[in-house]
N, C-alpha and C. Protein backbone atom coordinates (compact mmCIF):
# COMPACT_ATOMS: atom_id res chain seq x y z
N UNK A 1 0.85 -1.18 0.00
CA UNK A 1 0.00 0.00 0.00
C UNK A 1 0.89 1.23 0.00
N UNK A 2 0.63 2.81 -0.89
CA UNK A 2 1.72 3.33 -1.12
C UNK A 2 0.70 4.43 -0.04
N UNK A 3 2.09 5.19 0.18
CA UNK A 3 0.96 6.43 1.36
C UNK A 3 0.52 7.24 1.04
N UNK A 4 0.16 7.27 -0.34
CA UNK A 4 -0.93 7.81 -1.16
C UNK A 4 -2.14 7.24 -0.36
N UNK A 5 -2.36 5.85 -0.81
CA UNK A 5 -3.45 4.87 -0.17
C UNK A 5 -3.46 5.60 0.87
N UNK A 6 -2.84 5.10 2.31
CA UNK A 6 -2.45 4.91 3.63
C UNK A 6 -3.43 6.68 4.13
N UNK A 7 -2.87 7.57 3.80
CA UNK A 7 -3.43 8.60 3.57
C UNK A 7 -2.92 9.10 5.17
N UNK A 8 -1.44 8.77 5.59
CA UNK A 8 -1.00 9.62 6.59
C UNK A 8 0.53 9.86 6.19
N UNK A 9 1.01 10.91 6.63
CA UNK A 9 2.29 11.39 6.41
C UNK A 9 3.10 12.04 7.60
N UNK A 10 3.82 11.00 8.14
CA UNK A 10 4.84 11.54 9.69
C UNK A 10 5.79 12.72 9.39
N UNK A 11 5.26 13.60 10.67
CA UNK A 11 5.70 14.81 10.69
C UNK A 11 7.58 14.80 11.19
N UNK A 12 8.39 15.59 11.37
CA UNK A 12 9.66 15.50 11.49
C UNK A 12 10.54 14.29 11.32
N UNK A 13 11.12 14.09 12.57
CA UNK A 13 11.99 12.40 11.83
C UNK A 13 11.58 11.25 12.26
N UNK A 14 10.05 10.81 11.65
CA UNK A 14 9.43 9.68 12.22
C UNK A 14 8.93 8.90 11.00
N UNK A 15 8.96 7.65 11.15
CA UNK A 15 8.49 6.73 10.17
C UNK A 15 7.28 5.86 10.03
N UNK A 16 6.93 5.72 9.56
CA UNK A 16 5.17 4.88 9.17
C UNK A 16 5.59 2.84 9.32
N UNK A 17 5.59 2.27 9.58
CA UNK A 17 6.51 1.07 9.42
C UNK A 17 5.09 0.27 9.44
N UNK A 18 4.85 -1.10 8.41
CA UNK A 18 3.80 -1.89 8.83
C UNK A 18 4.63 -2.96 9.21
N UNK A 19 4.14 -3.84 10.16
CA UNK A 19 4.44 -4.62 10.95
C UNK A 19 4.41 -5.51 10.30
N UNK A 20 5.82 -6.66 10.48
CA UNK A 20 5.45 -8.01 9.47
C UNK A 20 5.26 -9.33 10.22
N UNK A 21 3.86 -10.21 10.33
CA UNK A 21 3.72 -10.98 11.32
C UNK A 21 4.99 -12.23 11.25
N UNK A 22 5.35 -12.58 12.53
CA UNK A 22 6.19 -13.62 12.43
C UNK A 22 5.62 -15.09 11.95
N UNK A 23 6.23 -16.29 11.71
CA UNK A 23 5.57 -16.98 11.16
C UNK A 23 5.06 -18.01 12.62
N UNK A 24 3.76 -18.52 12.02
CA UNK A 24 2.92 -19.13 13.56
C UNK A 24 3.62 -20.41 13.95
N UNK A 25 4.65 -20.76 13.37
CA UNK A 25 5.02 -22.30 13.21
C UNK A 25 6.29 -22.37 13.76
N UNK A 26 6.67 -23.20 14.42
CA UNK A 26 8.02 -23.33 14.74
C UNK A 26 8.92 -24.72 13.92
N UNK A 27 10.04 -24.23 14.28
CA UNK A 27 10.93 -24.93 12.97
C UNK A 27 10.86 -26.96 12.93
N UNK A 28 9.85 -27.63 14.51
CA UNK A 28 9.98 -28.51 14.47
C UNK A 28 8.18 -28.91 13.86
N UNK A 29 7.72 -27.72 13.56
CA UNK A 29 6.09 -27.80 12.72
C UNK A 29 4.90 -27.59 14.11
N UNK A 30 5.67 -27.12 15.29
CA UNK A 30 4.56 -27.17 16.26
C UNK A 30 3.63 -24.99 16.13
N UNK A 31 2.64 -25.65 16.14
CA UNK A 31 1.86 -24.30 15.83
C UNK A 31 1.49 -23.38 17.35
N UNK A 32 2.08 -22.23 17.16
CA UNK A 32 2.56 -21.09 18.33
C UNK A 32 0.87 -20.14 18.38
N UNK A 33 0.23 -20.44 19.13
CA UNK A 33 -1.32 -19.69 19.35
C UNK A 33 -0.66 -18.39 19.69
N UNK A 34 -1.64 -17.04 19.17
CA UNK A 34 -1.75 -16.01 19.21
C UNK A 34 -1.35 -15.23 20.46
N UNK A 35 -1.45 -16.20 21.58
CA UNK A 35 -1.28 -15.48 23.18
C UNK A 35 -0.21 -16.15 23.10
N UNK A 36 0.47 -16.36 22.75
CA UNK A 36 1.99 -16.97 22.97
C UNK A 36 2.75 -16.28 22.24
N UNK A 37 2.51 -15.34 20.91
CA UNK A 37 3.57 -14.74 20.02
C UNK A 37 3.90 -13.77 20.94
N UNK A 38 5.06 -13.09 20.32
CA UNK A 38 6.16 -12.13 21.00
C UNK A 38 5.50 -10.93 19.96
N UNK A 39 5.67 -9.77 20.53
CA UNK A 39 5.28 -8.54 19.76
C UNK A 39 6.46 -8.44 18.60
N UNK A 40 6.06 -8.12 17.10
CA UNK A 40 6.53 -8.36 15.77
C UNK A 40 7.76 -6.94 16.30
N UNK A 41 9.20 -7.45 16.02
CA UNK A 41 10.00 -6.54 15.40
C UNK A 41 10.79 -6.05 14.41
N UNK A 42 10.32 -6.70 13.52
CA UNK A 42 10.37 -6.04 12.04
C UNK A 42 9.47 -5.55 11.50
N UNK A 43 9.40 -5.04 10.52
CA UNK A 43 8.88 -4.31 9.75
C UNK A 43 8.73 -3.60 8.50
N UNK A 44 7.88 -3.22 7.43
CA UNK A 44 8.23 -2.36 5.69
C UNK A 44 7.90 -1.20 6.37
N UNK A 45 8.83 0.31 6.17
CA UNK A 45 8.77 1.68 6.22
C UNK A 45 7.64 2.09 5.07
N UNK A 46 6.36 2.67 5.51
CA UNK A 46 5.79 2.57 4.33
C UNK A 46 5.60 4.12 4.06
N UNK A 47 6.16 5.14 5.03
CA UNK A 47 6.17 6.15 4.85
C UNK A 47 7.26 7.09 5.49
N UNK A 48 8.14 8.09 5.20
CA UNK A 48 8.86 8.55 5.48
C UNK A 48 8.48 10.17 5.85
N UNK A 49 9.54 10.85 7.47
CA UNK A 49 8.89 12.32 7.31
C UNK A 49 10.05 12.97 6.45
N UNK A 50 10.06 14.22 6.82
CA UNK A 50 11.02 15.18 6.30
C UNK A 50 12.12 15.36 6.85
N UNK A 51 12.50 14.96 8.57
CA UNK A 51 13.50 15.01 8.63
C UNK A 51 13.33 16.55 9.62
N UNK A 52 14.64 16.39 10.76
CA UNK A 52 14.85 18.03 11.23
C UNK A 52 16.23 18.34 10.56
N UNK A 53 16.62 19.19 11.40
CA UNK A 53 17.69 20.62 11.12
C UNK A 53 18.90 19.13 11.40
N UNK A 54 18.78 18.45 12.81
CA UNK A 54 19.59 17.62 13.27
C UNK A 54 19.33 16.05 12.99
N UNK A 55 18.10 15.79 12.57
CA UNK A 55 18.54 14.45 12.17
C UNK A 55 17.76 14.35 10.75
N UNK A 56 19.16 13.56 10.25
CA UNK A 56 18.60 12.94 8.46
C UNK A 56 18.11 11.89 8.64
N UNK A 57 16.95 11.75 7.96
CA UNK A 57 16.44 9.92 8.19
C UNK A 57 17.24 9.34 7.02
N UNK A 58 17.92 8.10 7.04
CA UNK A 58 18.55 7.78 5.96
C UNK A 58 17.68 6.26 5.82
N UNK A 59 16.30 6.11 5.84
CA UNK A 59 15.43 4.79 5.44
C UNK A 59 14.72 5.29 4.45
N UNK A 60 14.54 4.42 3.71
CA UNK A 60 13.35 4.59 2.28
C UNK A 60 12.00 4.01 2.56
N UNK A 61 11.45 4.37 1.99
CA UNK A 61 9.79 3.34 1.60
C UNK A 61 10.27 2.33 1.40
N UNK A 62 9.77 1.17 1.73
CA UNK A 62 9.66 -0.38 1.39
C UNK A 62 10.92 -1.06 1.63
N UNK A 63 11.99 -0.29 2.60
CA UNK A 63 13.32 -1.30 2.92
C UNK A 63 12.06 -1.72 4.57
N UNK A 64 12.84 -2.86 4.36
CA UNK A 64 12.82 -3.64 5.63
C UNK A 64 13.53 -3.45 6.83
N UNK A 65 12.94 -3.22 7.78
CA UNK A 65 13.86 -2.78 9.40
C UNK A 65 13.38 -3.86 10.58
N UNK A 66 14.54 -3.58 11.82
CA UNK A 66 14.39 -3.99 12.75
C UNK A 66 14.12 -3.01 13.75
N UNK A 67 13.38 -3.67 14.73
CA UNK A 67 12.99 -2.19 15.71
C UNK A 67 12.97 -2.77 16.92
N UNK A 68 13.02 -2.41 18.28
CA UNK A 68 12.65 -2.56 19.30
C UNK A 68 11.01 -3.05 19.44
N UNK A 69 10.82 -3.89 20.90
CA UNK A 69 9.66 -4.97 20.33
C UNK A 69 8.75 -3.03 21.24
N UNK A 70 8.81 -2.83 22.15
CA UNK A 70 7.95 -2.05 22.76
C UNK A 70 8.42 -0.48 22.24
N UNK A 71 8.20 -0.47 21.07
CA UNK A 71 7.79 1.09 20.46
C UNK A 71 7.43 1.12 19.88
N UNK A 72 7.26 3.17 19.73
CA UNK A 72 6.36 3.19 18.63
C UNK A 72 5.05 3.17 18.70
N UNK A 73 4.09 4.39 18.25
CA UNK A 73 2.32 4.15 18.70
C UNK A 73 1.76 3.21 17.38
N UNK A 74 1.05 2.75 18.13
CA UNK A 74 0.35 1.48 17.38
C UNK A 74 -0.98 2.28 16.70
N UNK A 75 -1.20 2.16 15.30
CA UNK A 75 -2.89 2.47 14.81
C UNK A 75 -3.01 1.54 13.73
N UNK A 76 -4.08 1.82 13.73
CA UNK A 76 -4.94 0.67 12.85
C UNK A 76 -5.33 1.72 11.58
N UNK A 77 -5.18 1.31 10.47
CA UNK A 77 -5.96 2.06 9.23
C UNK A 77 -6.51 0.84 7.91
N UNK A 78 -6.87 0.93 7.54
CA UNK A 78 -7.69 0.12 6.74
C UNK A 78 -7.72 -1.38 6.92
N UNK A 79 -8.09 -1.58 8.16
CA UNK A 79 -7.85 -2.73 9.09
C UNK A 79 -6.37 -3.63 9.41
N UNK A 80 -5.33 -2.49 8.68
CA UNK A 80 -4.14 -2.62 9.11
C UNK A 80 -3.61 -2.48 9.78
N UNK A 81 -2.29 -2.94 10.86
CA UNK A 81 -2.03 -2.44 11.87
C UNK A 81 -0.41 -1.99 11.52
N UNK A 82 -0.21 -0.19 12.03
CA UNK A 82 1.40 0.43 11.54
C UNK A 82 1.76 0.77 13.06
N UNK A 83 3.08 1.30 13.03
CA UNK A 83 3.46 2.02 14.49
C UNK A 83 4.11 3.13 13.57
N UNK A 84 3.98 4.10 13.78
CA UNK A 84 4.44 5.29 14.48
C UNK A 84 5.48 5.52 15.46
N UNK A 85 6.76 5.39 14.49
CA UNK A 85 7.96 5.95 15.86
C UNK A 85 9.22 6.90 15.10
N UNK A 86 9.89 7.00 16.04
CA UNK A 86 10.90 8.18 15.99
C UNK A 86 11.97 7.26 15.17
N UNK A 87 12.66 8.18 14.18
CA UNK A 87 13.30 7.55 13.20
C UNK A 87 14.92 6.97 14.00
N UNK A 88 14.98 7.48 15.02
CA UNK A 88 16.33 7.16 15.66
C UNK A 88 15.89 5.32 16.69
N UNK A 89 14.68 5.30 16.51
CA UNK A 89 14.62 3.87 16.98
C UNK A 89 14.57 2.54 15.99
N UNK A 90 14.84 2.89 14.92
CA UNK A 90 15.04 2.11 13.81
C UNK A 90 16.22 1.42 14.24
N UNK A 91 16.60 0.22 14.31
CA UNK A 91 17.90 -0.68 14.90
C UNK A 91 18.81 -0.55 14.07
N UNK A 92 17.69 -1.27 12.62
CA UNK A 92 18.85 -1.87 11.24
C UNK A 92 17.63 -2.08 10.27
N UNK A 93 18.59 -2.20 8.90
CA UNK A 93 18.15 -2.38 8.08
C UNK A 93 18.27 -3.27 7.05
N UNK A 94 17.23 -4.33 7.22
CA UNK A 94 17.20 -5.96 6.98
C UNK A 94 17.14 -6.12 4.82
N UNK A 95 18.33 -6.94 4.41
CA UNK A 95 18.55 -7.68 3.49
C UNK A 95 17.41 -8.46 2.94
């Protein structure tokens, strides 16, 4: 979805990120119920701000990141779920 769609745009140096679910299965095929997953820390940047005086965001639209599991405000938009966080909590940027 491009943030045309999305129809929000983060103000100074903050990023739009949708969350990418982990997979429900574990590597010996046993299936991990919903109250057992760990909060998702990766993520696609699906929107970028402008940036201040002091910090350059150096992430694009659609690279892949790692983030800390507890940040970032959580919203829902077209029954999607993004966070909202400060571009300096971005960890890395996943291959």
């Amino acid at each position: 979805m491009s943030k045309k769609n999305l129809g929000i745009k983060p103000l100074g140096a903050r990023v739009v990120i949708q969350t990418l679910e982990e997979e429900n299965r574990t590597d010996s095929g046993l299936y991990i119920p919903d109250t057992a997953k760990e909060k998702p820390q990766t993520g696609k940047v699906i929107a970028v701000g402008e940036g201040t005086e002091e910090v350059t965001i150096t992430v694009k639209e659609g690279e892949k990141v790692l983030f800390p599991k507890y940040t970032g405000t959580e919203i829902k938009l077209g029954g999607e779920t993004y966070l909202i966080m400060d571009f300096e909590k971005v960890l890395a940027v996943l291959d």
